[in-house]
Protein backbone atom coordinates (compact mmCIF):
# COMPACT_ATOMS: atom_id res chain seq x y z
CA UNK A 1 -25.20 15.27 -45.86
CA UNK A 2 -24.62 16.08 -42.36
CA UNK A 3 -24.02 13.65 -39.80
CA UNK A 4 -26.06 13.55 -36.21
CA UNK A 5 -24.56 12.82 -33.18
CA UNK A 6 -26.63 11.14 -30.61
CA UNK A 7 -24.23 10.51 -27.59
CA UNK A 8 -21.29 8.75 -29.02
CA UNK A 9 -23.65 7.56 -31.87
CA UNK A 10 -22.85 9.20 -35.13
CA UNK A 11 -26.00 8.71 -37.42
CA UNK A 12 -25.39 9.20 -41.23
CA UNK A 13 -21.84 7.63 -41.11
CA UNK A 14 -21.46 4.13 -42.18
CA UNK A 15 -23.82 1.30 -41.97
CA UNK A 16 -27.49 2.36 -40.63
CA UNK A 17 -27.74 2.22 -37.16
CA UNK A 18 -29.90 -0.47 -35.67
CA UNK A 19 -32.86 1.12 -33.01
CA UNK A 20 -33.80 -2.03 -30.27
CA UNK A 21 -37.49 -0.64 -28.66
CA UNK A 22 -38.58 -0.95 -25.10
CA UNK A 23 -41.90 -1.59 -24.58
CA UNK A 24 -42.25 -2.85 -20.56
CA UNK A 25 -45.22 -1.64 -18.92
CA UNK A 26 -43.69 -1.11 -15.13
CA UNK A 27 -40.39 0.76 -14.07
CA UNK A 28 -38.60 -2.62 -12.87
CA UNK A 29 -39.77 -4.03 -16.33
CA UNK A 30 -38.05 -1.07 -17.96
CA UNK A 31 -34.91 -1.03 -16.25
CA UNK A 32 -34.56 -4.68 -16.50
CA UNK A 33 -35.21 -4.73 -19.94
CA UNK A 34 -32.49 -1.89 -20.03
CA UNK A 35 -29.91 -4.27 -18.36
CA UNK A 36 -31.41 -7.21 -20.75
CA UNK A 37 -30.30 -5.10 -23.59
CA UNK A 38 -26.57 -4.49 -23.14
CA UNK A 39 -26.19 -7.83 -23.91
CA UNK A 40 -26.86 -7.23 -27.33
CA UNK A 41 -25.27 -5.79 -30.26
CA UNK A 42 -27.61 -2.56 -31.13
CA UNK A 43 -26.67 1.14 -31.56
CA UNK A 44 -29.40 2.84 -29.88
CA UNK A 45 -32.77 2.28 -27.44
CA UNK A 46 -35.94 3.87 -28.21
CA UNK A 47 -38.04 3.78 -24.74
CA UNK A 48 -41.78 3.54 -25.82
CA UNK A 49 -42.85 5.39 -22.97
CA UNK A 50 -46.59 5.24 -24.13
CA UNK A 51 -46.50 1.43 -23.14
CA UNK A 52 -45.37 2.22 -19.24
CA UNK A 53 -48.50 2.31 -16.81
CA UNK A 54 -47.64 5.61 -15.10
CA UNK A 55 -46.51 7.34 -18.13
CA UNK A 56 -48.73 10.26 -16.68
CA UNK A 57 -47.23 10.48 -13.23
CA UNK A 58 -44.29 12.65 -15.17
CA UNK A 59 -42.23 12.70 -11.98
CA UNK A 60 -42.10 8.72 -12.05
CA UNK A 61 -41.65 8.54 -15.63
CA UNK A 62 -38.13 10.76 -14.79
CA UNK A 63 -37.12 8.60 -11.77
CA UNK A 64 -38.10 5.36 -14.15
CA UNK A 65 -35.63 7.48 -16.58
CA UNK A 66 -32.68 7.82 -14.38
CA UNK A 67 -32.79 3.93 -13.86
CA UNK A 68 -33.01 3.40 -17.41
CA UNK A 69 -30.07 5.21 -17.71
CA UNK A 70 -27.72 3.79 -14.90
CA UNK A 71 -29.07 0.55 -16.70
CA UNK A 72 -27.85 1.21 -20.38
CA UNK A 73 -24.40 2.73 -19.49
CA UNK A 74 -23.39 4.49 -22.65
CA UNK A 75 -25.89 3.32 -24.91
CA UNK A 76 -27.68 6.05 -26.25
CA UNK A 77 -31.96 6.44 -25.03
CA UNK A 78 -34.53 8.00 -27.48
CA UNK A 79 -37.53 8.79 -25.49
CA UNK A 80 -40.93 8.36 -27.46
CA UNK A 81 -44.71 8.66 -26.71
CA UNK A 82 -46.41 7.38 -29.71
CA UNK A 83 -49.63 8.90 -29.76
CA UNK A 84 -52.85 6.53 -30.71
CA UNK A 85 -53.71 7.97 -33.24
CA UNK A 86 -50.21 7.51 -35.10
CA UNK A 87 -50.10 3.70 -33.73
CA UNK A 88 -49.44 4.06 -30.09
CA UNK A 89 -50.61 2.57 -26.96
CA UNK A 90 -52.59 5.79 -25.24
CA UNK A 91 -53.77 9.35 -26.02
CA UNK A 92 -52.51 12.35 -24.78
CA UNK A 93 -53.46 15.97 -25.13
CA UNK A 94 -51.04 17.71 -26.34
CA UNK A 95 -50.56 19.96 -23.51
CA UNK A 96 -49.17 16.91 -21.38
CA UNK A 97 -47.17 15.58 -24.76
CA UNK A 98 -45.15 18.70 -24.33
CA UNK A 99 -44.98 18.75 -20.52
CA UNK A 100 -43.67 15.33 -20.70
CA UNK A 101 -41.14 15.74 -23.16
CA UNK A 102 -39.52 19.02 -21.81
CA UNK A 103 -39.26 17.42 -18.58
CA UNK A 104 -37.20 14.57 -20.21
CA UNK A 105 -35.22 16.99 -21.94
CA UNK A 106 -34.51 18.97 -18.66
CA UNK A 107 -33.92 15.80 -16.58
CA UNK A 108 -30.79 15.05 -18.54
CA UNK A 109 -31.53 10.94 -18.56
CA UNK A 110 -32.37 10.67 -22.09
CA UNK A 111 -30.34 11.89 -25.66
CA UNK A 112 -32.81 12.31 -28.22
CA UNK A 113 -36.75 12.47 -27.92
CA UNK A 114 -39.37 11.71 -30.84
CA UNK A 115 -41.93 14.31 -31.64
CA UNK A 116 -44.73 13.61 -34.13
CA UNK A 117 -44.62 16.29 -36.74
CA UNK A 118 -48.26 16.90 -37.47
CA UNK A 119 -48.73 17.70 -33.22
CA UNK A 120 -48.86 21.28 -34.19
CA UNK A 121 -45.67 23.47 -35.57
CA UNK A 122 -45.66 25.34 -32.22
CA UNK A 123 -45.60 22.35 -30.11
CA UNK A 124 -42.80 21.02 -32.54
CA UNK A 125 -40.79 24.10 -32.19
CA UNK A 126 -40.79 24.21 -28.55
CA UNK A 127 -39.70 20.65 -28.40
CA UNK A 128 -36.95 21.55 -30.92
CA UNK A 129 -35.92 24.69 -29.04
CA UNK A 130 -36.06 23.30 -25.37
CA UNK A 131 -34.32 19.65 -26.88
CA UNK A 132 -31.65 21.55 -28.61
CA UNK A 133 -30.74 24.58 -25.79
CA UNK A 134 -30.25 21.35 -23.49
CA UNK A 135 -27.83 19.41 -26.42
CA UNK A 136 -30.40 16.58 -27.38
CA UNK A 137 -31.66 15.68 -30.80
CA UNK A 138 -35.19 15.57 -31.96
CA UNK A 139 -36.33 12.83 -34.47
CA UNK A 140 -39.64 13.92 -36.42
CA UNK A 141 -41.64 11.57 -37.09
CA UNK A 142 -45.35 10.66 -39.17
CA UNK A 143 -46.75 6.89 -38.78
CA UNK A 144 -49.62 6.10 -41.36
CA UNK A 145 -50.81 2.69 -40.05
CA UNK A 146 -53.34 2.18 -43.07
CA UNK A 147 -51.74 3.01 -46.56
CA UNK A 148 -49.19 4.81 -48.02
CA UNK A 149 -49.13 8.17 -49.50
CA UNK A 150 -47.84 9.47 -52.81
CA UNK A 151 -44.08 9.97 -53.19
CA UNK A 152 -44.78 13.77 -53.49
CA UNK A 153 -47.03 13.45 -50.37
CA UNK A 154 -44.03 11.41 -48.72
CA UNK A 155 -41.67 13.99 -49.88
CA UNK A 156 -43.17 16.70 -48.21
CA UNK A 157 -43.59 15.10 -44.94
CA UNK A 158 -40.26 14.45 -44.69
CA UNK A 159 -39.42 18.03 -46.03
CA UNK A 160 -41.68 19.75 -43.35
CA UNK A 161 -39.51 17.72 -40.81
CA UNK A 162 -36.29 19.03 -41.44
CA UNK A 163 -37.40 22.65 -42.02
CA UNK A 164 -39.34 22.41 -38.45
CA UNK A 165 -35.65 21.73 -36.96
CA UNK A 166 -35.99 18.33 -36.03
CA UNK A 167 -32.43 16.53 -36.82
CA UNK A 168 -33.69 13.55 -37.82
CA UNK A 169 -37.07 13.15 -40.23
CA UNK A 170 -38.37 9.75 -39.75
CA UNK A 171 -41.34 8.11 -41.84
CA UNK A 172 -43.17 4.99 -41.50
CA UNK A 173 -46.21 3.68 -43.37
CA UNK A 174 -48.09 0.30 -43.94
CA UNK A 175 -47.72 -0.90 -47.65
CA UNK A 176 -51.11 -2.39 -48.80
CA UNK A 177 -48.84 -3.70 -51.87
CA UNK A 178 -45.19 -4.12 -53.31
CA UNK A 179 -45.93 -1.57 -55.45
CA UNK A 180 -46.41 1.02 -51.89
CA UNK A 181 -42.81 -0.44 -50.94
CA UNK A 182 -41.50 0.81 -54.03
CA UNK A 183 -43.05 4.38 -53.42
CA UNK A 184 -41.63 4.47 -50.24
CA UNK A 185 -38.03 3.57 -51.18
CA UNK A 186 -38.24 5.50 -54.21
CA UNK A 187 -39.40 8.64 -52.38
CA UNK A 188 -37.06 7.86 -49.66
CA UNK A 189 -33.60 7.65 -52.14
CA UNK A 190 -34.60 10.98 -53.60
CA UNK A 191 -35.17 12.78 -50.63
CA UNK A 192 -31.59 11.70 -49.49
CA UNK A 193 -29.96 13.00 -52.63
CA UNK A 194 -31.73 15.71 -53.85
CA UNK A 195 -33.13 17.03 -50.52
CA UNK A 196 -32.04 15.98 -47.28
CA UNK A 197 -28.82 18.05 -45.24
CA UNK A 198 -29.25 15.50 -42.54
CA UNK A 199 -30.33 11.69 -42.04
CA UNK A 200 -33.53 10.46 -41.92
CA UNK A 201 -35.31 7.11 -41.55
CA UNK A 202 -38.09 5.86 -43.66
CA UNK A 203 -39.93 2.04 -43.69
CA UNK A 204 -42.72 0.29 -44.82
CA UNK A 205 -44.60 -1.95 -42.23
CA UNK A 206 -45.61 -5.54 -42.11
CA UNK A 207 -44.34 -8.28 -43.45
CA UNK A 208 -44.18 -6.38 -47.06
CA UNK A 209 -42.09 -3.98 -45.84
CA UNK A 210 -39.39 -6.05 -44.62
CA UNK A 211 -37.01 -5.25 -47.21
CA UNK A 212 -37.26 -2.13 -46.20
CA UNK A 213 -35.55 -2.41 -42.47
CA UNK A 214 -32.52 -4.57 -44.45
CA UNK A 215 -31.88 -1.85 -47.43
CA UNK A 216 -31.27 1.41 -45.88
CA UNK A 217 -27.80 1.72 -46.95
CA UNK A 218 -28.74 1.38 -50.56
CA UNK A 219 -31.71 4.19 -50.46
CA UNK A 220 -30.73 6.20 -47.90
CA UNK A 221 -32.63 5.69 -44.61
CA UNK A 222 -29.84 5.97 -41.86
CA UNK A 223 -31.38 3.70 -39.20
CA UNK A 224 -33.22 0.82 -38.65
CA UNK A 225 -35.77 -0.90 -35.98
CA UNK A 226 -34.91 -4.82 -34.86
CA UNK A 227 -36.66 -6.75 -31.83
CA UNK A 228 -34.91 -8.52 -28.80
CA UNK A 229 -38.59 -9.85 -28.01
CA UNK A 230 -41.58 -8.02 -28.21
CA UNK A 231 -41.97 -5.58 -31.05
CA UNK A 232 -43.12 -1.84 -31.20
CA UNK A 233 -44.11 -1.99 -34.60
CA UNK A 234 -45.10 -5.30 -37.56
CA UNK A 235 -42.32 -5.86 -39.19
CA UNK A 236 -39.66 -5.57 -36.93
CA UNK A 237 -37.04 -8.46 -37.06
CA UNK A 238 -34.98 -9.93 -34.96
CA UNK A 239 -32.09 -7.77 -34.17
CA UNK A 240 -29.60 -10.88 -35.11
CA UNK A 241 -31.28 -11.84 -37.92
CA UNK A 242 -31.04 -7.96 -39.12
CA UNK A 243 -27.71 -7.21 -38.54
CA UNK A 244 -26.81 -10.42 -40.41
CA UNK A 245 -28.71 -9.34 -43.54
CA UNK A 246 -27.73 -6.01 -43.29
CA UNK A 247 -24.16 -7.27 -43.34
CA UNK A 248 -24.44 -9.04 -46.67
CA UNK A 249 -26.01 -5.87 -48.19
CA UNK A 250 -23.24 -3.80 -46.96
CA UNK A 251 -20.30 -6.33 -48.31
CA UNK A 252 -22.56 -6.86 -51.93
CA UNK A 253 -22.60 -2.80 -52.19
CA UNK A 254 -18.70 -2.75 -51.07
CA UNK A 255 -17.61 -4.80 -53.58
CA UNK A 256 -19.78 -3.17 -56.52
């Protein structure tokens, strides 16, 4: 498998890297947060742009962008607008969704931006295309908030990611049972040994799913989501507490 890198992140080599969200509402709550953040051990910031009030003034969401950066330092900035209908805070049409992300891409603040696969192949592509003429990475990703689907269903989601161009497939999905976290691990170790070139990210939601944000490393999902305060997502731990039980996976597989 290929590696990705994000920055000076490389994604796919050693231990999954750990993903801290911002969710602030107002630019001084953003680039506060930002600062907040360094204090922390973490490997990369997802900015849920969807949660900040002017998210539609794009000209202020690139100035709040360029603080957010000066904030962070090195640490590399995934920029996201999760749509409503896939769990987010706002809708969008999708005319803005790509307006918004190309002028991220252009402005040179952020390193990777998130693009929801089913938006439309063309408006995927042109994310891709514009993301990787400027040297950014795309992550792909499908949210299913109520259930989750078959492993075959699963399998081509994650499939159709990775042949749109995106460099990182990501999948998340609420398990209504253990059985559903089972599915989801399952489907996620086989796509990254009989399918994947590249990393990709799966979970379960909610408080099920939790064993899914500690075991990466041992199925094959190359990053992970942990909280320094409010969450983005259920299920999200504490980035501490997740780096600690990540840590005794990683020495219990080591020493097998």
């Amino acid at each position: 498998m290929n590696t990705v890198k994000i920055r000076n992140l490389e994604v796919g080599a050693g231990n999954p890297k750990v993903i801290v969200p911002i969710v602030a509402s107002t630019a001084d709550g953003i680039v506060s947060q930002g600062k907040f953040l360094t204090a922390y051990t973490m490997d990369l910031v997802e900015w849920r742009v969807d949660f900040y009030e002017d998210v539609f003034d794009i000209p202020k969401v690139v100035e709040t962008a360029a603080g957010l950066r000066e904030a962070l330092g090195e640490v590399p900035i995934l920029f996201t607008f999760r749509t409503k209908k896939e769990g987010g805070e706002k809708d969008i049409d999708m005319e803005t969704y790509q307006q918004l992300n190309l002028a991220l891409i252009a402005s040179g603040h952020v390193d990777a931006v998130d693009v929801e696969v089913f938006s439309g192949d063309d408006v995927v592509n042109n994310i891709c295309n514009a993301a990787h003429a400027a040297g950014k990475k795309v992550v792909a990703s499908n949210h299913d908030f109520h259930g989750t689907p078959s492993k075959d269903d699963l399998l081509y989601r994650l499939r159709k990611m990775q042949d749109l161009g995106a460099d990182i497939p990501k999948i998340a999905v609420m398990p209504q049972s253990i059985g559903d976290v089972v599915t989801l691990l399952d489907a996620t170790q086989t796509m990254a040994t009989k399918y994947a070139d590249r990393p990709i990210i799966t979970m379960s939601m909610g408080s099920l799913g939790v064993i899914t944000r500690i075991a990466g490393e041992a199925f094959g999902s190359s990053m992970t989501f942990g909280a320094v305060g409010q969450v983005s997502a259920p299920g999200q731990i504490p980035v501490e507490k997740l780096q600690a039980a990540m840590e005794i996976l990683h020495n219990g597989i080591a020493g097998c």
